[in-house]
N, C-alpha and C. Protein backbone atom coordinates (compact mmCIF):
# COMPACT_ATOMS: atom_id res chain seq x y z
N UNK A 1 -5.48 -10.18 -6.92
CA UNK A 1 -4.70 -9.40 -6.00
C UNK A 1 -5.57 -8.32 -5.39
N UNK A 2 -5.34 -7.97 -4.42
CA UNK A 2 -6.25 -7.27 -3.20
C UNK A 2 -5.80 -5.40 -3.97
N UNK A 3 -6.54 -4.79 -4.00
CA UNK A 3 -5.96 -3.32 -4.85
C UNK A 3 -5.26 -2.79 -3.13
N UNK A 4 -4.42 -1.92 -3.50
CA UNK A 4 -3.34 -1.47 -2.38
C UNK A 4 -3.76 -0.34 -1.90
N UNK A 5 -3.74 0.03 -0.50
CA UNK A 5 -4.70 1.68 0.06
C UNK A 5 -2.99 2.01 0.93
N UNK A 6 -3.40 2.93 1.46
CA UNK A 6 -2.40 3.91 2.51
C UNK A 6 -1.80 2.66 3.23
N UNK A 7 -2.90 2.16 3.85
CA UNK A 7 -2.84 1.35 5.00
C UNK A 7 -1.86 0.18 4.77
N UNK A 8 -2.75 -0.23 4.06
CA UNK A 8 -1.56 -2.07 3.01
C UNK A 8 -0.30 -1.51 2.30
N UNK A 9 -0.20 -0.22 2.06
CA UNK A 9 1.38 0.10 1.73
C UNK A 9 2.11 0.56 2.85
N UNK A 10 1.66 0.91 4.17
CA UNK A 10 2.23 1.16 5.09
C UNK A 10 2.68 0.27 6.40
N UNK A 11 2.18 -0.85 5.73
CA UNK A 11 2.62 -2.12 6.14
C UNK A 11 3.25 -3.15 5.97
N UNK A 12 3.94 -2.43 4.36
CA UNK A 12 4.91 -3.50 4.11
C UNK A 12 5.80 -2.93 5.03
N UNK A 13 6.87 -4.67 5.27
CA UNK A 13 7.98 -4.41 5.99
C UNK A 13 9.02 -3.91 5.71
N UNK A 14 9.57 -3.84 4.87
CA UNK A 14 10.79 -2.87 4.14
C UNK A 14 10.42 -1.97 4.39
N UNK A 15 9.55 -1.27 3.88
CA UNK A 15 9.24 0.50 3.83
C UNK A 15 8.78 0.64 5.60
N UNK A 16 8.20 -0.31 6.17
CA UNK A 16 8.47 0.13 7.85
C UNK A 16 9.47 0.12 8.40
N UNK A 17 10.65 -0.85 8.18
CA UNK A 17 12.01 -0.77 8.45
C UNK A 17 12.92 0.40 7.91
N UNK A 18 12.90 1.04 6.93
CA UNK A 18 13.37 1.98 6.72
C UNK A 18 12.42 3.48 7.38
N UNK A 19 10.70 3.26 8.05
CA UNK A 19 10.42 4.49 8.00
C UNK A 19 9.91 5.33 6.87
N UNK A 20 9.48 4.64 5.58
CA UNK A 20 8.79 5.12 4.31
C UNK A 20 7.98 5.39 4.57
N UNK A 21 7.04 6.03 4.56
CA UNK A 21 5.32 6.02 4.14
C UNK A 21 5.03 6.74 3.60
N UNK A 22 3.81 5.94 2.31
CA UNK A 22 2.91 6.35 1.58
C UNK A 22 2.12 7.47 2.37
N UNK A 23 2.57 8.59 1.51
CA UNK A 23 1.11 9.61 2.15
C UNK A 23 -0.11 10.17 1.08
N UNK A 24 -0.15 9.42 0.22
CA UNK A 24 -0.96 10.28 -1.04
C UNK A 24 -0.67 9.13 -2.27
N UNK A 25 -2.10 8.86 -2.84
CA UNK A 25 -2.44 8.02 -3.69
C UNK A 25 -3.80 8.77 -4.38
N UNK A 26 -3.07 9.60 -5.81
CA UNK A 26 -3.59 9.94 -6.74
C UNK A 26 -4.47 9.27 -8.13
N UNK A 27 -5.26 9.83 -8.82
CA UNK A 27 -5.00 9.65 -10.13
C UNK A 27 -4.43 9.39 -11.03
N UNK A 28 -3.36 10.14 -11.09
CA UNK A 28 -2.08 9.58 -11.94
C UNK A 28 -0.63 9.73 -11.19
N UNK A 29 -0.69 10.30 -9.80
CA UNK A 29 0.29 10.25 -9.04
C UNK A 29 0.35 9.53 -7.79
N UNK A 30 1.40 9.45 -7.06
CA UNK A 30 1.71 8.77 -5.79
C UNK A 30 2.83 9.42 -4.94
N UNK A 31 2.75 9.90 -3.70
CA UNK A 31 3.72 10.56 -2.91
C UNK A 31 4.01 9.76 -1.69
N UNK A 32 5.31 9.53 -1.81
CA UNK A 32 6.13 8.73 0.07
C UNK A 32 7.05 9.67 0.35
N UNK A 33 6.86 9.75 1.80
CA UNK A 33 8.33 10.11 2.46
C UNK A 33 8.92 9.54 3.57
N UNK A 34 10.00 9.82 3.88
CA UNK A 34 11.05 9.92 4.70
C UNK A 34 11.11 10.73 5.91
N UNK A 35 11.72 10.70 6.75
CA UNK A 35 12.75 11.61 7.43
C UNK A 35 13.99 10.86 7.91
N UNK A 36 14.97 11.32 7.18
CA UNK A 36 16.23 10.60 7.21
C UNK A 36 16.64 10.79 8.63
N UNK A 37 17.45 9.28 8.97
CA UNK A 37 17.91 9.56 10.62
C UNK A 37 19.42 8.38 10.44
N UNK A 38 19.72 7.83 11.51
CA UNK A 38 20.84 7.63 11.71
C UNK A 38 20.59 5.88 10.89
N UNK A 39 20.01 5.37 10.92
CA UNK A 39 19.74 4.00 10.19
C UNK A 39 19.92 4.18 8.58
N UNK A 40 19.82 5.67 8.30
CA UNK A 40 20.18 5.54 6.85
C UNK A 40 20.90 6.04 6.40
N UNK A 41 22.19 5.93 7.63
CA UNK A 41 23.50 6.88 7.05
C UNK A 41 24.72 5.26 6.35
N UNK A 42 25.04 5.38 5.60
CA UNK A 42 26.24 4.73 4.34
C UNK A 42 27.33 4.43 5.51
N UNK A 43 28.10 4.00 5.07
CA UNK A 43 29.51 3.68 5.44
C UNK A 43 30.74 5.19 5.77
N UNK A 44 29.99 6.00 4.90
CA UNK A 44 31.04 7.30 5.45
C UNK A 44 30.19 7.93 5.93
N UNK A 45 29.04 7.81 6.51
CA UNK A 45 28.13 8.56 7.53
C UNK A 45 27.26 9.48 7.02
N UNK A 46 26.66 9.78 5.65
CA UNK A 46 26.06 10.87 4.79
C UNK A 46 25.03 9.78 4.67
N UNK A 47 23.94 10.08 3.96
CA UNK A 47 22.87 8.80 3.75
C UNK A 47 23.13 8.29 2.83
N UNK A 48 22.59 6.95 2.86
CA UNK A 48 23.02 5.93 1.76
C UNK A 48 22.23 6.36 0.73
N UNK A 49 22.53 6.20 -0.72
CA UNK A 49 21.85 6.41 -1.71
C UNK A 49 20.77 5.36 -2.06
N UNK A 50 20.82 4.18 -1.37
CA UNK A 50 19.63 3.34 -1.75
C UNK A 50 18.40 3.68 -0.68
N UNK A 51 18.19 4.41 0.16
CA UNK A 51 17.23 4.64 0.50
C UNK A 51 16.69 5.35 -0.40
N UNK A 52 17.63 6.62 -1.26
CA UNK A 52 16.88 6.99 -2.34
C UNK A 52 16.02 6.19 -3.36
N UNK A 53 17.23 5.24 -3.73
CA UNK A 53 16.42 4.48 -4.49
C UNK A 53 15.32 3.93 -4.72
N UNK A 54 15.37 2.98 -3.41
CA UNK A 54 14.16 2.46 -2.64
C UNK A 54 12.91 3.29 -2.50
N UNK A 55 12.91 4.67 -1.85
CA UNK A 55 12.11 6.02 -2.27
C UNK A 55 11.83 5.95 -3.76
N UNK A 56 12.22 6.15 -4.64
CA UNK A 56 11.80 6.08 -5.80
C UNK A 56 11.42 5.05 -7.13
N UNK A 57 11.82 3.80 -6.13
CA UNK A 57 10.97 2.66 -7.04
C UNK A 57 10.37 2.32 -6.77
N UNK A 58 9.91 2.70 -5.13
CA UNK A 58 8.46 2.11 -4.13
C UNK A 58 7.29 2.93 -4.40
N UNK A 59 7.72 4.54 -4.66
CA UNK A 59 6.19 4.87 -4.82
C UNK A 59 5.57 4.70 -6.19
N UNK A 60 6.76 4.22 -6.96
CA UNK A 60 5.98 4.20 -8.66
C UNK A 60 4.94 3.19 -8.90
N UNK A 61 5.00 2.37 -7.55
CA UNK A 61 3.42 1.60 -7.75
C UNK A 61 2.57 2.04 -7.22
N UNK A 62 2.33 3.31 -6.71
CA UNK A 62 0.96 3.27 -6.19
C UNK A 62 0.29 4.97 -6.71
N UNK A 63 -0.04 4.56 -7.85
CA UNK A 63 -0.86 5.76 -8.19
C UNK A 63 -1.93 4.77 -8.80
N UNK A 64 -2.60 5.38 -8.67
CA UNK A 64 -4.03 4.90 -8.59
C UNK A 64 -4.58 3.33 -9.33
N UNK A 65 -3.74 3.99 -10.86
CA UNK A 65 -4.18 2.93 -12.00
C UNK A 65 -3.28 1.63 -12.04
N UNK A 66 -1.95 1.82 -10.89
CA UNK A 66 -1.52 0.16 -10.38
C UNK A 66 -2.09 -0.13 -9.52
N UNK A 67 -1.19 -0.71 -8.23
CA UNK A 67 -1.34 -1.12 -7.03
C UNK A 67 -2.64 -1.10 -6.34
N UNK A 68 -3.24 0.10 -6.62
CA UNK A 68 -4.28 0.61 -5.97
C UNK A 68 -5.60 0.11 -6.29
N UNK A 69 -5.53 -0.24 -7.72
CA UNK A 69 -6.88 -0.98 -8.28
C UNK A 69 -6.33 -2.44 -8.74
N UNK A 70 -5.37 -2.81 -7.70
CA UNK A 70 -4.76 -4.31 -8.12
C UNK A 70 -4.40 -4.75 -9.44
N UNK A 71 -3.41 -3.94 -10.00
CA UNK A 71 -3.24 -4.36 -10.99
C UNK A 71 -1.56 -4.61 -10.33
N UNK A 72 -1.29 -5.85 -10.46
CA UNK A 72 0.48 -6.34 -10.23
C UNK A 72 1.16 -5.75 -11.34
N UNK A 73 2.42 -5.48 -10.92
CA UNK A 73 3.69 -5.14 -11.84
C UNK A 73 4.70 -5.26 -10.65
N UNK A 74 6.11 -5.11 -11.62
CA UNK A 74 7.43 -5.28 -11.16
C UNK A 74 8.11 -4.48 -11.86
N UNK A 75 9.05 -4.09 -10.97
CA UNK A 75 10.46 -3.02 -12.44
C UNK A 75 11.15 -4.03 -12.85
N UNK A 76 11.27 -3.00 -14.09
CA UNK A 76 12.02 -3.95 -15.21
C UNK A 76 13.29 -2.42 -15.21
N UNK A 77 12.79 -1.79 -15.14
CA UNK A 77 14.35 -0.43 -15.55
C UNK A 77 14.03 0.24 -14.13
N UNK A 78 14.79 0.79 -13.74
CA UNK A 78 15.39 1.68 -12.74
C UNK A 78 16.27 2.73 -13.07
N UNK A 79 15.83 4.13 -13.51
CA UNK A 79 17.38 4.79 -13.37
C UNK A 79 17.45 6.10 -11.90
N UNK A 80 18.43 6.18 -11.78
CA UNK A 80 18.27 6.96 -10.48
C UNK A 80 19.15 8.45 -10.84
N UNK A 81 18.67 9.52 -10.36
CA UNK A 81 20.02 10.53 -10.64
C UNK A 81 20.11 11.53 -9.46
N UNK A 82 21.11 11.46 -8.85
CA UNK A 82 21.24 12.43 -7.50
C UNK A 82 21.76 13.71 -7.50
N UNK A 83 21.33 14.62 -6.76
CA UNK A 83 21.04 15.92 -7.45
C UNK A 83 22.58 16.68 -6.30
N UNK A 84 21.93 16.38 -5.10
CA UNK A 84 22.85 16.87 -3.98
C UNK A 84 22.32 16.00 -2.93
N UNK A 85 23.59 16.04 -2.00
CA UNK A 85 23.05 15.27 -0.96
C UNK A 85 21.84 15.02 0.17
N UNK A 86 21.43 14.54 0.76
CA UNK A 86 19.98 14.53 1.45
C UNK A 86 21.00 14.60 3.25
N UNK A 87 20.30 15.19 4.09
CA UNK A 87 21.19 15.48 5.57
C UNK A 87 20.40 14.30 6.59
N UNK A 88 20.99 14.31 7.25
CA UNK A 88 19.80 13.56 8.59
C UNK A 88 18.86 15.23 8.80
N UNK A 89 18.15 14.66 9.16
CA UNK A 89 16.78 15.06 9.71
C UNK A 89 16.26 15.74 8.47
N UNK A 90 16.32 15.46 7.34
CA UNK A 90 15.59 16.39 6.27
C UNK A 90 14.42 15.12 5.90
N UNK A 91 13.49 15.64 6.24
CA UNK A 91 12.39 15.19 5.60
C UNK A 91 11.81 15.12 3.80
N UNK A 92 12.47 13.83 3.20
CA UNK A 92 12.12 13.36 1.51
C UNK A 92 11.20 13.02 1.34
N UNK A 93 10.34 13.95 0.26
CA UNK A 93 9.04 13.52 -0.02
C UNK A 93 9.36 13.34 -2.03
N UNK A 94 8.87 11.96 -2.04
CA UNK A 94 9.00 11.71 -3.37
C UNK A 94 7.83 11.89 -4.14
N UNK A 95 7.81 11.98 -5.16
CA UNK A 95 6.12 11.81 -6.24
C UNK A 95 6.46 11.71 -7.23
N UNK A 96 5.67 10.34 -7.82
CA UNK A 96 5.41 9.56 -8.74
C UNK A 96 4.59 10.41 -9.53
N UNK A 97 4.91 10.26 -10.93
CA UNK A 97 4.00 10.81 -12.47
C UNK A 97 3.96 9.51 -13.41
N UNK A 98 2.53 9.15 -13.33
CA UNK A 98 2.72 8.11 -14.32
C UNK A 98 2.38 8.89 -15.75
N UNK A 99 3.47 8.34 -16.50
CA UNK A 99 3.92 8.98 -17.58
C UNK A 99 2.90 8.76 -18.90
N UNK A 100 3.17 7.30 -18.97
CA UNK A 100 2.02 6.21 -19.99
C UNK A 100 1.72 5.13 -18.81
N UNK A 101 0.61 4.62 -19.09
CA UNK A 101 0.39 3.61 -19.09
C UNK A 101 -0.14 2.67 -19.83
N UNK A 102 0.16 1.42 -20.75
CA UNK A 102 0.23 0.76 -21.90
C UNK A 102 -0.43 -0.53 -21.19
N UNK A 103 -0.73 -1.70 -22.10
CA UNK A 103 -1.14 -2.62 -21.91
C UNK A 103 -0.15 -3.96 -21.28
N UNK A 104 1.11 -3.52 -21.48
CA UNK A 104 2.00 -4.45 -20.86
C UNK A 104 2.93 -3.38 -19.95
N UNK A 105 3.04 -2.61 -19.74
CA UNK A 105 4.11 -1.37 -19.57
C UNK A 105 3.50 0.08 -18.58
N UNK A 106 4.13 0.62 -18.06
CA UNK A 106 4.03 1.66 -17.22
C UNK A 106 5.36 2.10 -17.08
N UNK A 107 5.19 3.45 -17.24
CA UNK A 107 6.06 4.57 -17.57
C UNK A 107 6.16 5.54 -16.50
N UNK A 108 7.08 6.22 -15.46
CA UNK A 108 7.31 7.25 -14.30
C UNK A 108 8.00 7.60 -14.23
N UNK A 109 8.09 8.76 -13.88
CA UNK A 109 9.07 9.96 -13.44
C UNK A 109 8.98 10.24 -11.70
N UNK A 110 9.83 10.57 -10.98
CA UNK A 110 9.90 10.89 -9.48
C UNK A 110 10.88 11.95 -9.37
N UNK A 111 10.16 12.65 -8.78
CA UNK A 111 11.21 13.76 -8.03
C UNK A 111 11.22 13.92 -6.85
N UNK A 112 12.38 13.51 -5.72
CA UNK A 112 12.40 13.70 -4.62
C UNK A 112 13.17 15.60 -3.78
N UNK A 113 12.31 15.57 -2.85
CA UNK A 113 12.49 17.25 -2.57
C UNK A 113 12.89 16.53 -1.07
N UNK A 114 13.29 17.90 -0.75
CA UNK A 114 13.64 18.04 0.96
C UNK A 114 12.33 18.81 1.10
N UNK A 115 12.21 19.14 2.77
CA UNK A 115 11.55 19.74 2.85
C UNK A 115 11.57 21.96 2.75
N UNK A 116 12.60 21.85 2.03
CA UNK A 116 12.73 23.11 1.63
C UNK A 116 12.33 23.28 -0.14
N UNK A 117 11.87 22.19 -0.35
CA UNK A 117 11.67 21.75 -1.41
C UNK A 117 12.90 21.72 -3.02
N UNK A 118 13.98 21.88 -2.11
CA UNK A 118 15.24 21.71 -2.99
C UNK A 118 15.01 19.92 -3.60
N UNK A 119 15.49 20.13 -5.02
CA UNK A 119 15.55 18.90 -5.81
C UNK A 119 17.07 17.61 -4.85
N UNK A 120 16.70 16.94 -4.33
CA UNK A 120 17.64 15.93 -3.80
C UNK A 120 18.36 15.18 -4.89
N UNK A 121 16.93 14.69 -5.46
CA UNK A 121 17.73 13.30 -6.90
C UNK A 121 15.70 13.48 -7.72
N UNK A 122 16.01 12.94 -9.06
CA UNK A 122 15.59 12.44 -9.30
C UNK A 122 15.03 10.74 -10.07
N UNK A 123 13.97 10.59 -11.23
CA UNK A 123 14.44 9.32 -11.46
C UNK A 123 13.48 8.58 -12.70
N UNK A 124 13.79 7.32 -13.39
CA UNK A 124 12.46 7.05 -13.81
C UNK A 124 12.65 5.60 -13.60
N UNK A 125 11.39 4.97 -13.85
CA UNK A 125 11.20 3.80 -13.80
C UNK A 125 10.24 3.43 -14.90
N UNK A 126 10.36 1.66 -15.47
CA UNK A 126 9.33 1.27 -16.32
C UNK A 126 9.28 -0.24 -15.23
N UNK A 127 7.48 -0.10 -15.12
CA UNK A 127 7.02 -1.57 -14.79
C UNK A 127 6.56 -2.19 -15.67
N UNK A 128 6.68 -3.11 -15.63
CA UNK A 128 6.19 -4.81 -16.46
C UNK A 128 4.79 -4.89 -15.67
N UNK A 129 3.74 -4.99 -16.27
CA UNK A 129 2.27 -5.35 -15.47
C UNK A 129 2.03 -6.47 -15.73
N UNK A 130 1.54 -7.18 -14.65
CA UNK A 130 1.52 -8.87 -14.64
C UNK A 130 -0.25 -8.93 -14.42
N UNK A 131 -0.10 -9.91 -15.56
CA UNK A 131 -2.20 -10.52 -15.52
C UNK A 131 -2.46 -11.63 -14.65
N UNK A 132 -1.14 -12.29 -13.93
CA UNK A 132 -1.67 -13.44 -13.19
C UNK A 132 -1.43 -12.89 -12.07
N UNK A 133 -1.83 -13.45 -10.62
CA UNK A 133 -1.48 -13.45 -9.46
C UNK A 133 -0.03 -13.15 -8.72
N UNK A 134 0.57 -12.00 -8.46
CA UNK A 134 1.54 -12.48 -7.60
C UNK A 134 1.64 -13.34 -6.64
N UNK A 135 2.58 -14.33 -6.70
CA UNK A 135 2.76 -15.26 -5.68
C UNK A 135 3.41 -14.55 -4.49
N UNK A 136 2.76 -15.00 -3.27
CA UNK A 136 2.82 -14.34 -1.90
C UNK A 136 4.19 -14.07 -1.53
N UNK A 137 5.41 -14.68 -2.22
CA UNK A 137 6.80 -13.96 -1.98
C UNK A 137 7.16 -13.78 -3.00
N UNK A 138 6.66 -13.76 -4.00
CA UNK A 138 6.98 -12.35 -4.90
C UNK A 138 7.25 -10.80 -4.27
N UNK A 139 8.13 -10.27 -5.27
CA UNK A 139 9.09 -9.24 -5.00
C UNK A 139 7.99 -8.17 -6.16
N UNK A 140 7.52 -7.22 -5.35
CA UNK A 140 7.59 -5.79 -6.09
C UNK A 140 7.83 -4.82 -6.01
């Protein structure tokens, strides 16, 4: 697998369709944001909570010691917790803490801010790290 930069995460299509991007690929961290607009407002018109989501299980691959030096994984847990609501035009910047990283396993924490840096939601995630190849429509 090809290791993942700014560029190759800012080109997946999901995270361009929603407007994600990777801005920062650390050591042991990873930061994406947002600026929420009218494509990511819910059914009662406030933003949908899975853009959060999506925000916070997308950047947990790219700190340095996954994605970035090609190492594949997938989530296996997701938990999400929302703090207060996120507005249109507030700009969400999330960041990834890889917690552990183990020989089968990876461990993260995310906290997403506005740009007043009020807590929105936070979250954690555990990936499964894969030794073979992702297959080209594989999901991560």
């Amino acid at each position: 697998m090809q290791p993942a930069t700014v560029e190759s995460a800012n080109a997946i299509s999901l995270l361009k369709t929603l407007g994600i991007r990777l801005a920062e690929i650390g050591e042991s961290h990873a930061v994406m944001a947002v600026t929420v607009d009218d494509r990511h407002r819910n059914y009662l018109g406030g933003v949908h909570g899975g853009l959060i989501a999506t925000l916070i299980d997308t950047v947990c691959f790219f700190p340095k010691p996954l994605l970035p030096t090609g190492q594949a994984a997938t989530t296996i847990d997701l938990n999400v917790s929302y703090v207060r609501p996120a507005a249109l035009g507030d700009r969400l910047s999330a960041r990834a803490e890889l917690l552990h990283l183990g020989r089968r396993t990876a461990s993260l924490a995310v906290r997403v801010t506005d740009q007043h840096e009020r807590l929105i939601a936070h979250g954690t995630t555990t990936l499964l790290l894969i030794d073979e190849a992702v297959p080209s429509s594989g999901v991560c």
